[in-house]
N, C-alpha and C. Protein backbone atom coordinates (compact mmCIF):
# COMPACT_ATOMS: atom_id res chain seq x y z
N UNK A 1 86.95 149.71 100.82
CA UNK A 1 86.77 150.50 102.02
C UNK A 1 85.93 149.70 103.02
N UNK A 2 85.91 149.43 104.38
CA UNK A 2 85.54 148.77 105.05
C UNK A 2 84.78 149.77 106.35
N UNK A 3 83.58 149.70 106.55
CA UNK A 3 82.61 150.38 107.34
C UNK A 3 82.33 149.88 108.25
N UNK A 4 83.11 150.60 109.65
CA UNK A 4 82.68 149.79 110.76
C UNK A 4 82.70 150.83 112.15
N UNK A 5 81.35 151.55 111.96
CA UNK A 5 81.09 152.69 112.28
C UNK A 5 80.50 152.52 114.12
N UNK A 6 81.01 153.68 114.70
CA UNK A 6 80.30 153.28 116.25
C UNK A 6 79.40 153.53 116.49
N UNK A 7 78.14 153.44 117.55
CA UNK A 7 77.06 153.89 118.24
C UNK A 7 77.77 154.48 119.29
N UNK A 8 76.45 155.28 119.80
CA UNK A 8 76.72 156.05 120.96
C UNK A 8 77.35 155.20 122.49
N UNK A 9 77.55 153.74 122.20
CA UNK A 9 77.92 153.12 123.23
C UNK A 9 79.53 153.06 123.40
N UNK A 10 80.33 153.53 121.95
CA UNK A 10 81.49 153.59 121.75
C UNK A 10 81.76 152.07 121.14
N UNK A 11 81.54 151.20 120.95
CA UNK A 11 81.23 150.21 119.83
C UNK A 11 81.15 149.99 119.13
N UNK A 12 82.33 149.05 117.83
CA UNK A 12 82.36 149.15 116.39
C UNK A 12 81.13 148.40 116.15
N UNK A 13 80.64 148.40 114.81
CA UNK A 13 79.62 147.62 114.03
C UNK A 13 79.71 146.48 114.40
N UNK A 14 81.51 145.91 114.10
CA UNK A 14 81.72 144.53 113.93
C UNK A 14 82.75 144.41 114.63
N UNK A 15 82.65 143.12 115.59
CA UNK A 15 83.15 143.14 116.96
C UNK A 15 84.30 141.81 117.15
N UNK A 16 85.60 141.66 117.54
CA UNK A 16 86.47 140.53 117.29
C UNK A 16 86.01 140.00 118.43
N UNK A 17 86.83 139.13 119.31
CA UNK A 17 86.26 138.14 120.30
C UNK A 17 86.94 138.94 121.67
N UNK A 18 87.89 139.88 121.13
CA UNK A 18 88.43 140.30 122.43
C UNK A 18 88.02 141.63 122.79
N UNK A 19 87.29 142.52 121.71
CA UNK A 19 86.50 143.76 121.76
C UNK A 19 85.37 143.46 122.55
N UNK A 20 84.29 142.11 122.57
CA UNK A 20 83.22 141.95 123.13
C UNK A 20 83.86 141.42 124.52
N UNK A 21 84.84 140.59 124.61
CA UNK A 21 84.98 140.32 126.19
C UNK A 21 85.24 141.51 126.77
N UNK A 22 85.99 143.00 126.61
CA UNK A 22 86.41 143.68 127.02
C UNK A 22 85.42 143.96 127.41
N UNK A 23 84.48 144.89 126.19
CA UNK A 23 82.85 145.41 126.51
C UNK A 23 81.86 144.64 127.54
N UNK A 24 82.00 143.33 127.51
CA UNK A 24 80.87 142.70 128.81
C UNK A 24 81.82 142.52 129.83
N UNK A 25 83.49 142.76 129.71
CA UNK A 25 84.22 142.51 131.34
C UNK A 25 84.61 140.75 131.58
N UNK A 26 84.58 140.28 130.73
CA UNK A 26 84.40 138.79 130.95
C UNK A 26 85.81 138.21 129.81
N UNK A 27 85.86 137.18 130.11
CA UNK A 27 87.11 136.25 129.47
C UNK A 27 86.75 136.18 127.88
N UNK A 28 87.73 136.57 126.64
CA UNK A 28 87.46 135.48 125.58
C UNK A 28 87.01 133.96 125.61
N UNK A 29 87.24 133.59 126.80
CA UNK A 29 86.91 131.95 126.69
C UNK A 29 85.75 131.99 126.76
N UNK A 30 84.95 132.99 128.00
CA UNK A 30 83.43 133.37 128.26
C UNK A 30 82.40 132.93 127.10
N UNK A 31 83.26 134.08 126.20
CA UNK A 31 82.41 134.31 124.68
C UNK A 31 82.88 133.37 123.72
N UNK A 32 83.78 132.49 123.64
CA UNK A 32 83.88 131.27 122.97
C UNK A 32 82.54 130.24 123.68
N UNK A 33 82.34 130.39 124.71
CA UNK A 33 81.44 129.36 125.29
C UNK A 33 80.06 130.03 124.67
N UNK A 34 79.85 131.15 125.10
CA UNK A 34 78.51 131.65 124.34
C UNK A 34 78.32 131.41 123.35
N UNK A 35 79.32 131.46 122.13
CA UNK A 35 79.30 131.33 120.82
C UNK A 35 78.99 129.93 120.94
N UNK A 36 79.01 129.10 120.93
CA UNK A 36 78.74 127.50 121.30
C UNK A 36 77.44 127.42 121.58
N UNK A 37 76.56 127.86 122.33
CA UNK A 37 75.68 128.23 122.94
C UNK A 37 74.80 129.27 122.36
N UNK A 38 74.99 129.70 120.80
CA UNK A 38 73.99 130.34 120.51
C UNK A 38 74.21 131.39 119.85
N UNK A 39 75.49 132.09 120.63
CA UNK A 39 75.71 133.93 120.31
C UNK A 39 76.10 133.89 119.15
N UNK A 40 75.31 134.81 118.10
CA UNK A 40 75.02 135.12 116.85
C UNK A 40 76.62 135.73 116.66
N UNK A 41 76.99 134.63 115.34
CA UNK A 41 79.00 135.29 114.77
C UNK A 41 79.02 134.92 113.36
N UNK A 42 79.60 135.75 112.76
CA UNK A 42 79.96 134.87 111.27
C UNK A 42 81.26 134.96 111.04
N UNK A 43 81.78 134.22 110.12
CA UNK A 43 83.41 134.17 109.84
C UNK A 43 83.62 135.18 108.54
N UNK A 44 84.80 136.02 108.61
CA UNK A 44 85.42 136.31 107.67
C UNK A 44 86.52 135.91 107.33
N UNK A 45 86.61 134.74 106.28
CA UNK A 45 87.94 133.97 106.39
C UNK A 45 87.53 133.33 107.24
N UNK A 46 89.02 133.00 107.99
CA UNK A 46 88.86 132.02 109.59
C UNK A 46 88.50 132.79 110.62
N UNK A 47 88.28 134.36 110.36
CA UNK A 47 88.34 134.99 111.73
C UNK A 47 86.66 134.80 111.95
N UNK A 48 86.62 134.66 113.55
CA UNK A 48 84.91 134.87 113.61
C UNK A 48 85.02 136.49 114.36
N UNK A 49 83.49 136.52 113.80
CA UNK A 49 83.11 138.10 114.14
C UNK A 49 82.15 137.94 114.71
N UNK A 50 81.48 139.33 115.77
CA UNK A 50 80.11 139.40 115.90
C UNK A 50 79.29 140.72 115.65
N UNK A 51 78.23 141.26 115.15
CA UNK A 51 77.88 141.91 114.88
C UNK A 51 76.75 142.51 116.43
N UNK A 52 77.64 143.71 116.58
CA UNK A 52 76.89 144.46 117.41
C UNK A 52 75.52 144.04 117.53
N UNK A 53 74.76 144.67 116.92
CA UNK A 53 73.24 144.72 117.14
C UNK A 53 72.70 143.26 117.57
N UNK A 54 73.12 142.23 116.94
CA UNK A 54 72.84 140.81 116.93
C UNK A 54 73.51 140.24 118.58
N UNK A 55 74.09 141.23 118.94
CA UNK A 55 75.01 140.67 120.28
C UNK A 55 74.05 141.16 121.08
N UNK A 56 73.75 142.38 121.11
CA UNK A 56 72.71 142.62 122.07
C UNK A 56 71.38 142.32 122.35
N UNK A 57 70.72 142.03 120.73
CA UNK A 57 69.42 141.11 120.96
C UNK A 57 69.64 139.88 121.82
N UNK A 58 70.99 139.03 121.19
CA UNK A 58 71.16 137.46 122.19
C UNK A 58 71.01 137.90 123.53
N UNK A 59 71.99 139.18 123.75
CA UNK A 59 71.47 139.16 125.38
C UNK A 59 70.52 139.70 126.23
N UNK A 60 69.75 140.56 125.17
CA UNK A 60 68.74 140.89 126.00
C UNK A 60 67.39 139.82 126.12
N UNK A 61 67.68 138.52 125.25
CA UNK A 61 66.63 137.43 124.88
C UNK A 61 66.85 136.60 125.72
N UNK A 62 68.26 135.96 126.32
CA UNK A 62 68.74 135.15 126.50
C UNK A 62 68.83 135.34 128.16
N UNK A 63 68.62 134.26 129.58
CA UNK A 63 69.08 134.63 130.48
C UNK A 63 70.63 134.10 130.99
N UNK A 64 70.63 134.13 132.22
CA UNK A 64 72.60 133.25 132.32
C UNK A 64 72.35 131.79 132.28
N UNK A 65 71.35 131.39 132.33
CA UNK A 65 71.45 129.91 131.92
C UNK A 65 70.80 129.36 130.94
N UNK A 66 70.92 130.12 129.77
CA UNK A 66 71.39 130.02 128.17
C UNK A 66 69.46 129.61 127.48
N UNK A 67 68.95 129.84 128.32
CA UNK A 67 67.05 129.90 127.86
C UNK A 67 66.73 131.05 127.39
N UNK A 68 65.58 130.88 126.71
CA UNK A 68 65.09 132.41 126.29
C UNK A 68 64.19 132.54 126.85
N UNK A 69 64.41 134.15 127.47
CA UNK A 69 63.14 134.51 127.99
C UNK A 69 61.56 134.96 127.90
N UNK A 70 60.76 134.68 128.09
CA UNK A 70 59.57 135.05 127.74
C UNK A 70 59.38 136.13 128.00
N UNK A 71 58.92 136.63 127.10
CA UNK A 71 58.04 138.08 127.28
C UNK A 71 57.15 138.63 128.03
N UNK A 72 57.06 139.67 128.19
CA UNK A 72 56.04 140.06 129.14
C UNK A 72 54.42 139.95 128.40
N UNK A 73 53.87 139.25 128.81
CA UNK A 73 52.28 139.25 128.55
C UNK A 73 51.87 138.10 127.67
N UNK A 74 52.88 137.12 127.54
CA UNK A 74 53.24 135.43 127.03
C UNK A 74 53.46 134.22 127.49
């Protein structure tokens, strides 16, 4: 049985490459480049995945030109 339950954002757990471009509005190629660049994926088999929660930490850490941001009071 395979568990891949939504949040209130309407969002599976575990996300293919064309579920997350849809969700940020942007190209699969976009998120092939991110993935290059950092964005947290693991493979099942050959397929790569990304895991919700881990997608949104990268971007709430990360700015558009691929640095991490510092925190407030750091």
């Amino acid at each position: 049985m395979c568990m891949n339950t939504e949040s209130n954002t309407g969002l599976p757990e575990i996300l293919t490459f064309k579920d997350l471009a849809e969700y940020l509005r942007c190209s699969e190629r976009h998120i092939q480049n991110l993935t290059r660049e950092g964005l947290p994926h693991f493979y099942l088999g050959s397929l790569v995945r990304f895991r919700r929660n881990e997608v949104i930490e990268f971007l709430s850490t990360h700015n558009r030109f691929g640095r991490t941001r510092s925190k407030p009071g750091q």
